[in-house]
PDB file of N, CA and C in Angstrom:
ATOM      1  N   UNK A   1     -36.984 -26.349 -15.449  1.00  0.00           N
ATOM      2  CA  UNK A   1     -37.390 -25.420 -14.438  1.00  0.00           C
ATOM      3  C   UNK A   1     -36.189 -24.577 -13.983  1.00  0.00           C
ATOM      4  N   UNK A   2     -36.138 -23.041 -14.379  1.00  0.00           N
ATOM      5  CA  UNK A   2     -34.897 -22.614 -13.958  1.00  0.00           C
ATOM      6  C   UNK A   2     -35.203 -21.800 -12.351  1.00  0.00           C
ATOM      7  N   UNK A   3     -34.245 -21.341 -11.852  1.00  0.00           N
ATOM      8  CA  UNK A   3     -34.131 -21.778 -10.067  1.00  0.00           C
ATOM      9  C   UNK A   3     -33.908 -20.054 -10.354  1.00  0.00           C
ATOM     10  N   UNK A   4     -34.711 -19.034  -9.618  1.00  0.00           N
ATOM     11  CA  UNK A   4     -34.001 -17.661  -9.521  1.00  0.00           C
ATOM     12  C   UNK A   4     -33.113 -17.570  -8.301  1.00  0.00           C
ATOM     13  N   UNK A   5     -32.291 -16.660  -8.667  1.00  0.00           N
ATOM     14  CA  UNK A   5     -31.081 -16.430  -7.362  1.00  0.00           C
ATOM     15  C   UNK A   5     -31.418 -15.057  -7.066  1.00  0.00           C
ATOM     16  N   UNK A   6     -31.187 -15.050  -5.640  1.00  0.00           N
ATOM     17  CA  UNK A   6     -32.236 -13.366  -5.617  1.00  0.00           C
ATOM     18  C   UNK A   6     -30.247 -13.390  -4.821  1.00  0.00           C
ATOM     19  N   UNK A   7     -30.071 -11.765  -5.426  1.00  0.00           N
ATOM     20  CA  UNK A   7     -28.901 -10.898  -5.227  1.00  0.00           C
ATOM     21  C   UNK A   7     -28.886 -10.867  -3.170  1.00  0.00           C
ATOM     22  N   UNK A   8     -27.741 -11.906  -3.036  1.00  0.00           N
ATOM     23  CA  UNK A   8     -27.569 -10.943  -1.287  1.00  0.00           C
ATOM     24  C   UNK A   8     -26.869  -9.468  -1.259  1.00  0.00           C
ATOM     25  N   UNK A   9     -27.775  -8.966  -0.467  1.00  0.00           N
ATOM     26  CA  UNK A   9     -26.998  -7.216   0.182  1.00  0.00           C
ATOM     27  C   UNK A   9     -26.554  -7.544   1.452  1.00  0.00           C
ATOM     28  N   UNK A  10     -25.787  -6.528   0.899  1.00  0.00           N
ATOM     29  CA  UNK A  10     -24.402  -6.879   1.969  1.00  0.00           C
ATOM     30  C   UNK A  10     -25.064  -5.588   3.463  1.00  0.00           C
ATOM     31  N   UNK A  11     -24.996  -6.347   4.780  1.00  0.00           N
ATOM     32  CA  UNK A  11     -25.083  -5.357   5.816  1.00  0.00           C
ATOM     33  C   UNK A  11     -24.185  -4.770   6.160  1.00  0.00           C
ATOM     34  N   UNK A  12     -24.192  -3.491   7.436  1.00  0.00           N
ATOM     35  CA  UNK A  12     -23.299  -2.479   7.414  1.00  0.00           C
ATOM     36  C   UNK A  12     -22.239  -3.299   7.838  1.00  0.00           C
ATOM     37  N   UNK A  13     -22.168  -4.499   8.918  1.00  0.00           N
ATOM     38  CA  UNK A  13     -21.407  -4.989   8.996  1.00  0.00           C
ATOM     39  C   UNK A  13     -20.391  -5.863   8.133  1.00  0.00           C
ATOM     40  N   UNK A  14     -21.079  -6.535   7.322  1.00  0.00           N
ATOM     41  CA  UNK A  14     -20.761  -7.176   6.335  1.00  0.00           C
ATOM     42  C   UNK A  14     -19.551  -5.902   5.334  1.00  0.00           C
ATOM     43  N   UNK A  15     -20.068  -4.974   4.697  1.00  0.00           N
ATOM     44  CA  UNK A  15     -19.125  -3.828   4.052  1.00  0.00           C
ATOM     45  C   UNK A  15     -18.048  -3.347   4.689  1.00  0.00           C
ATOM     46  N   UNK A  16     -18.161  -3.290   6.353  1.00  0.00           N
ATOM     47  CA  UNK A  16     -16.845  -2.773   7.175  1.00  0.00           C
ATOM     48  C   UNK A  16     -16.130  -3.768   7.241  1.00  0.00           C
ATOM     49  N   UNK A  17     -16.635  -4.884   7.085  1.00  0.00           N
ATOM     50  CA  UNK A  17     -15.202  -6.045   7.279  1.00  0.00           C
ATOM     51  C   UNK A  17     -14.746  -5.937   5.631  1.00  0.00           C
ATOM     52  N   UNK A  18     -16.145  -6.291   4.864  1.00  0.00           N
ATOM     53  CA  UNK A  18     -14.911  -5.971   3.294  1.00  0.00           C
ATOM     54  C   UNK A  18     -13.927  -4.834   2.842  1.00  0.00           C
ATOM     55  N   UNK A  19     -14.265  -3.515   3.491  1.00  0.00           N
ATOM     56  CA  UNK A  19     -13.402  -2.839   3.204  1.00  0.00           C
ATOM     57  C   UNK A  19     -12.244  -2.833   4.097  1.00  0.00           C
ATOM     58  N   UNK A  20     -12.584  -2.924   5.316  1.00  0.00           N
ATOM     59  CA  UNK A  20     -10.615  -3.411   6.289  1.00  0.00           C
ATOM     60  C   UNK A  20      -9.902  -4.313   5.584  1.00  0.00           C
ATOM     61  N   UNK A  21     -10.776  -5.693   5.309  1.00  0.00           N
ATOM     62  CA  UNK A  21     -10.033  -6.328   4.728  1.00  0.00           C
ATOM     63  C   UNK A  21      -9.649  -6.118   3.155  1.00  0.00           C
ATOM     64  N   UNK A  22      -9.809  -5.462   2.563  1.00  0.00           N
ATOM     65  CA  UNK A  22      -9.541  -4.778   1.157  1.00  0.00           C
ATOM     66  C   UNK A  22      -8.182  -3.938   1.274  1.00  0.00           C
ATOM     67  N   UNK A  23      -8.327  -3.309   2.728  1.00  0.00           N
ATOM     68  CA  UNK A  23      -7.224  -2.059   2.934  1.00  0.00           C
ATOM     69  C   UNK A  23      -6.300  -2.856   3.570  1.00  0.00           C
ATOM     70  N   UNK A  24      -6.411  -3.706   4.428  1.00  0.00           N
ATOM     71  CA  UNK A  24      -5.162  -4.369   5.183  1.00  0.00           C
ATOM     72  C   UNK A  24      -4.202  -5.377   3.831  1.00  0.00           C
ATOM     73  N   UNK A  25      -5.256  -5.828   2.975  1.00  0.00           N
ATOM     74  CA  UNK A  25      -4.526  -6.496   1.385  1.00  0.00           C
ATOM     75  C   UNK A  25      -3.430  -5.728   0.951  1.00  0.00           C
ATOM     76  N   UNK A  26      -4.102  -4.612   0.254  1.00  0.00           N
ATOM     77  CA  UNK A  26      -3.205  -3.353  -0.141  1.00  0.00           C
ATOM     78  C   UNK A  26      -2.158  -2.865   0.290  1.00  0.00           C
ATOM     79  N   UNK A  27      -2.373  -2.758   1.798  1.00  0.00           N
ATOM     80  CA  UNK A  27      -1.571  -2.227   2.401  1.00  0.00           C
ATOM     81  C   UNK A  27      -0.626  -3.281   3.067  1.00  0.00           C
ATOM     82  N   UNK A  28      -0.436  -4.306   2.833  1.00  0.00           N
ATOM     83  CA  UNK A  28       0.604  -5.307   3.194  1.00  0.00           C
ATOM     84  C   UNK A  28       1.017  -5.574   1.994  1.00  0.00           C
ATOM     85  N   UNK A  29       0.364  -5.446   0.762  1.00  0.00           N
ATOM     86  CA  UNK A  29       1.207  -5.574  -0.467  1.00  0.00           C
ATOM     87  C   UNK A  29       2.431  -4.338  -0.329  1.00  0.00           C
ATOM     88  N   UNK A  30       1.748  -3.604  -0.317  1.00  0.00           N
ATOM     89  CA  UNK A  30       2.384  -1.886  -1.128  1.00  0.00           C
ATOM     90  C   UNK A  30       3.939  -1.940   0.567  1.00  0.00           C
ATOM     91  N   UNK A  31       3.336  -2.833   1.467  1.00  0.00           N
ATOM     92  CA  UNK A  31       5.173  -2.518   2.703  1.00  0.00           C
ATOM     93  C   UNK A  31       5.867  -4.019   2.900  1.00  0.00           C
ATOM     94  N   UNK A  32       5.197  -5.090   2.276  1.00  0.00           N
ATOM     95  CA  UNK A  32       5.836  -6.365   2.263  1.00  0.00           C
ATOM     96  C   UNK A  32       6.547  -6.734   0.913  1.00  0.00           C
ATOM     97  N   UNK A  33       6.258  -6.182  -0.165  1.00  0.00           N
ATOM     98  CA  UNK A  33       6.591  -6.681  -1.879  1.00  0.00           C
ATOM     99  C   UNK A  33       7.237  -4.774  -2.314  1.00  0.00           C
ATOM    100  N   UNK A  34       8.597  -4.413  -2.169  1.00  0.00           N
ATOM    101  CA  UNK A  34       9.645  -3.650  -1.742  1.00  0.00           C
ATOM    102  C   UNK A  34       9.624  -3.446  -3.768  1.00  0.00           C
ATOM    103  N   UNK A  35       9.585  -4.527  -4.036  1.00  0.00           N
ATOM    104  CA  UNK A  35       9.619  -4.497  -5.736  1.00  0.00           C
ATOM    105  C   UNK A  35       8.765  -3.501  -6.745  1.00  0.00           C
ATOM    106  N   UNK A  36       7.583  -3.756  -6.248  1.00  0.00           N
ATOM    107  CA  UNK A  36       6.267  -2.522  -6.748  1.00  0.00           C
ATOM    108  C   UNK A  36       6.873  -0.963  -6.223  1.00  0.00           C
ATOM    109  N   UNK A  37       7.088  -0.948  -5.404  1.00  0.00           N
ATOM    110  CA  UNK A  37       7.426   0.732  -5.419  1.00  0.00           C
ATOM    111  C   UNK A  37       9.110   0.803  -5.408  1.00  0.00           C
ATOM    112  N   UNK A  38       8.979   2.123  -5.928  1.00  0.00           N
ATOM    113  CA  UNK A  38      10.285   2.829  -5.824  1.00  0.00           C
ATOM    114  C   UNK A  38      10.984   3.425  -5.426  1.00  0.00           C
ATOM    115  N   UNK A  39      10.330   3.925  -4.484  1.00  0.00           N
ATOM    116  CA  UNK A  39      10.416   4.570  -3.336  1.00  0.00           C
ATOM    117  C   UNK A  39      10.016   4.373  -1.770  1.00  0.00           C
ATOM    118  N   UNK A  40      11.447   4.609  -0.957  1.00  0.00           N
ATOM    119  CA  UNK A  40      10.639   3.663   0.649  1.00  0.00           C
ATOM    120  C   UNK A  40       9.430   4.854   1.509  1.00  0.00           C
ATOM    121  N   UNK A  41       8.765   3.981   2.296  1.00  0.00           N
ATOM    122  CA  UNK A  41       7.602   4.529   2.975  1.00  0.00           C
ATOM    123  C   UNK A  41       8.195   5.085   3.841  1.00  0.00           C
ATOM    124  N   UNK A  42       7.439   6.071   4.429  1.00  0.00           N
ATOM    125  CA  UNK A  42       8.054   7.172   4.988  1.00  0.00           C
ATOM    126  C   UNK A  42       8.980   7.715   5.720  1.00  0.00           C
ATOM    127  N   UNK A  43       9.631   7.446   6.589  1.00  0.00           N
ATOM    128  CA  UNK A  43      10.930   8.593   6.884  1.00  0.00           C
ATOM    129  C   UNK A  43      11.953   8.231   5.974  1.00  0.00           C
ATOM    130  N   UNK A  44      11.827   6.691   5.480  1.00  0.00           N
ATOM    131  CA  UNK A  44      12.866   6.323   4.401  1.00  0.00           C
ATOM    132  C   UNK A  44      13.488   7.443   3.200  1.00  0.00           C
ATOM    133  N   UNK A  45      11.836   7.265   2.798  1.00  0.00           N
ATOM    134  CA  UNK A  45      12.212   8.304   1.203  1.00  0.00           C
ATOM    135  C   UNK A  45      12.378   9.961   1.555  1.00  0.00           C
ATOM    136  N   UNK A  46      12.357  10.076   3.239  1.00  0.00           N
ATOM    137  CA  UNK A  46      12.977  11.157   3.752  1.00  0.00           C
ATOM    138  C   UNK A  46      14.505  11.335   3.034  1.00  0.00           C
ATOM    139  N   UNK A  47      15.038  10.689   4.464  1.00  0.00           N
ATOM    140  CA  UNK A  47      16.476  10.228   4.226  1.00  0.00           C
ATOM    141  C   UNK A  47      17.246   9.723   3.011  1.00  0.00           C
ATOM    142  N   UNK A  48      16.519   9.039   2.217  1.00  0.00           N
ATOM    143  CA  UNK A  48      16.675   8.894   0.569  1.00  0.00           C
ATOM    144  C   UNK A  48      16.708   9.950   0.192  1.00  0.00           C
ATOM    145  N   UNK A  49      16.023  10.570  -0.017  1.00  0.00           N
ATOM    146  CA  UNK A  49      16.085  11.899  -0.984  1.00  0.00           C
ATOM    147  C   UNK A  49      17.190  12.675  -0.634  1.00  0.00           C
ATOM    148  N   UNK A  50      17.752  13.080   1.040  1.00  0.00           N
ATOM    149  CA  UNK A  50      18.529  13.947   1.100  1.00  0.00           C
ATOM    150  C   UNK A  50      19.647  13.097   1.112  1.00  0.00           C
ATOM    151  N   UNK A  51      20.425  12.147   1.064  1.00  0.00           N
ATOM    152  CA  UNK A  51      21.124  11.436   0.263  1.00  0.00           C
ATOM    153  C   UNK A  51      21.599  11.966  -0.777  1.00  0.00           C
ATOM    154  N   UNK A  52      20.450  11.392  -1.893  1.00  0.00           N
ATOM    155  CA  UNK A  52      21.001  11.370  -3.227  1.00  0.00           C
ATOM    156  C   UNK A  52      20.793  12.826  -3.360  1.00  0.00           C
ATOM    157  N   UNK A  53      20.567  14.326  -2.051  1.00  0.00           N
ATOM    158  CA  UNK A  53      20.895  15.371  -2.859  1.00  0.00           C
ATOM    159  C   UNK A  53      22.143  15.680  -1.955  1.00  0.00           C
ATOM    160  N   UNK A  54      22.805  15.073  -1.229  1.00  0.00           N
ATOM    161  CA  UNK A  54      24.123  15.678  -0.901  1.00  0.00           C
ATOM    162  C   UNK A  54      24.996  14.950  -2.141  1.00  0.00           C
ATOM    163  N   UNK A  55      24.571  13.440  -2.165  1.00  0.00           N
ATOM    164  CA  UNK A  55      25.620  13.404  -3.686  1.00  0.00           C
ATOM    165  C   UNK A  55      25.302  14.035  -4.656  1.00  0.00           C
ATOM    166  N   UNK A  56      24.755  14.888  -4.705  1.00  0.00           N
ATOM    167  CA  UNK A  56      24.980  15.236  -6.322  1.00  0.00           C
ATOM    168  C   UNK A  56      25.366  16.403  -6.193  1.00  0.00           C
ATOM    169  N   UNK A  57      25.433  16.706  -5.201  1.00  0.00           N
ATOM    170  CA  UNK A  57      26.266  18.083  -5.101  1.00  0.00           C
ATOM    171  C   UNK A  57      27.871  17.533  -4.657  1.00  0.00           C
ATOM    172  N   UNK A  58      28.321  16.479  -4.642  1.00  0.00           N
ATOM    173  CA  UNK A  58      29.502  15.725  -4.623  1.00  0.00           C
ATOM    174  C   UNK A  58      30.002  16.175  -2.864  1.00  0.00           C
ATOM    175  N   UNK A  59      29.189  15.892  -2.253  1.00  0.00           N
ATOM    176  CA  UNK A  59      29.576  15.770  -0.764  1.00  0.00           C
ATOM    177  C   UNK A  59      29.834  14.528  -0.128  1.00  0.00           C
ATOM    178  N   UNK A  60      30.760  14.133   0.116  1.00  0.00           N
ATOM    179  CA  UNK A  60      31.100  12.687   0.557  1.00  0.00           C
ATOM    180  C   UNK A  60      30.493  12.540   1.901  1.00  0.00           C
ATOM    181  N   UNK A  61      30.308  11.412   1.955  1.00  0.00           N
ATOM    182  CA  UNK A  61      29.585  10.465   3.119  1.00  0.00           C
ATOM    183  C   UNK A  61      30.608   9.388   3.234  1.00  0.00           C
ATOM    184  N   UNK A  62      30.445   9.713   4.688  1.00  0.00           N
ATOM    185  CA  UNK A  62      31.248   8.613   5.729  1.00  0.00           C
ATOM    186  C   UNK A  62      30.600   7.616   6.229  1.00  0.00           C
TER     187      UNK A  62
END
C-alpha cells in the first residue's frame, strides 16, 4: 500500500522568513569569510583603490 505525500505550500509568512533567512546566510558569508572576495565592502575598497592609485604613480605614504 503506497502512502501519497501531498506537496506543503509555503504561506506568505512562511516565504518572508525563508528569504531573510537566505539573505542574512549570504550576507554574513560574503562580510565574515574575508577569503571569498577580493575586494573590501564599502568605504574599504574606497580607500583601497585610491591607495594602490597613489602608488603607482610612485607617491609615498607616510
Amino acid at each position: 500500500m503506497k502512502i501519497k505525500k501531498e506537496k506543503k505550500k509555503l504561506n506568505r509568512g512562511e516565504w518572508i522568513t525563508l528569504f531573510l533567512g537566505t539573505t542574512f546566510f549570504f550576507g554574513a558569508i560574503a562580510r565574515f569569510f574575508p577569503g571569498i572576495r577580493r575586494f573590501p565592502l564599502n568605504d574599504g575598497g574606497m580607500f583601497l583603490s585610491m591607495i594602490r592609485d597613489l602608488d603607482s604613480q610612485y607617491v609615498f605614504l607616510r
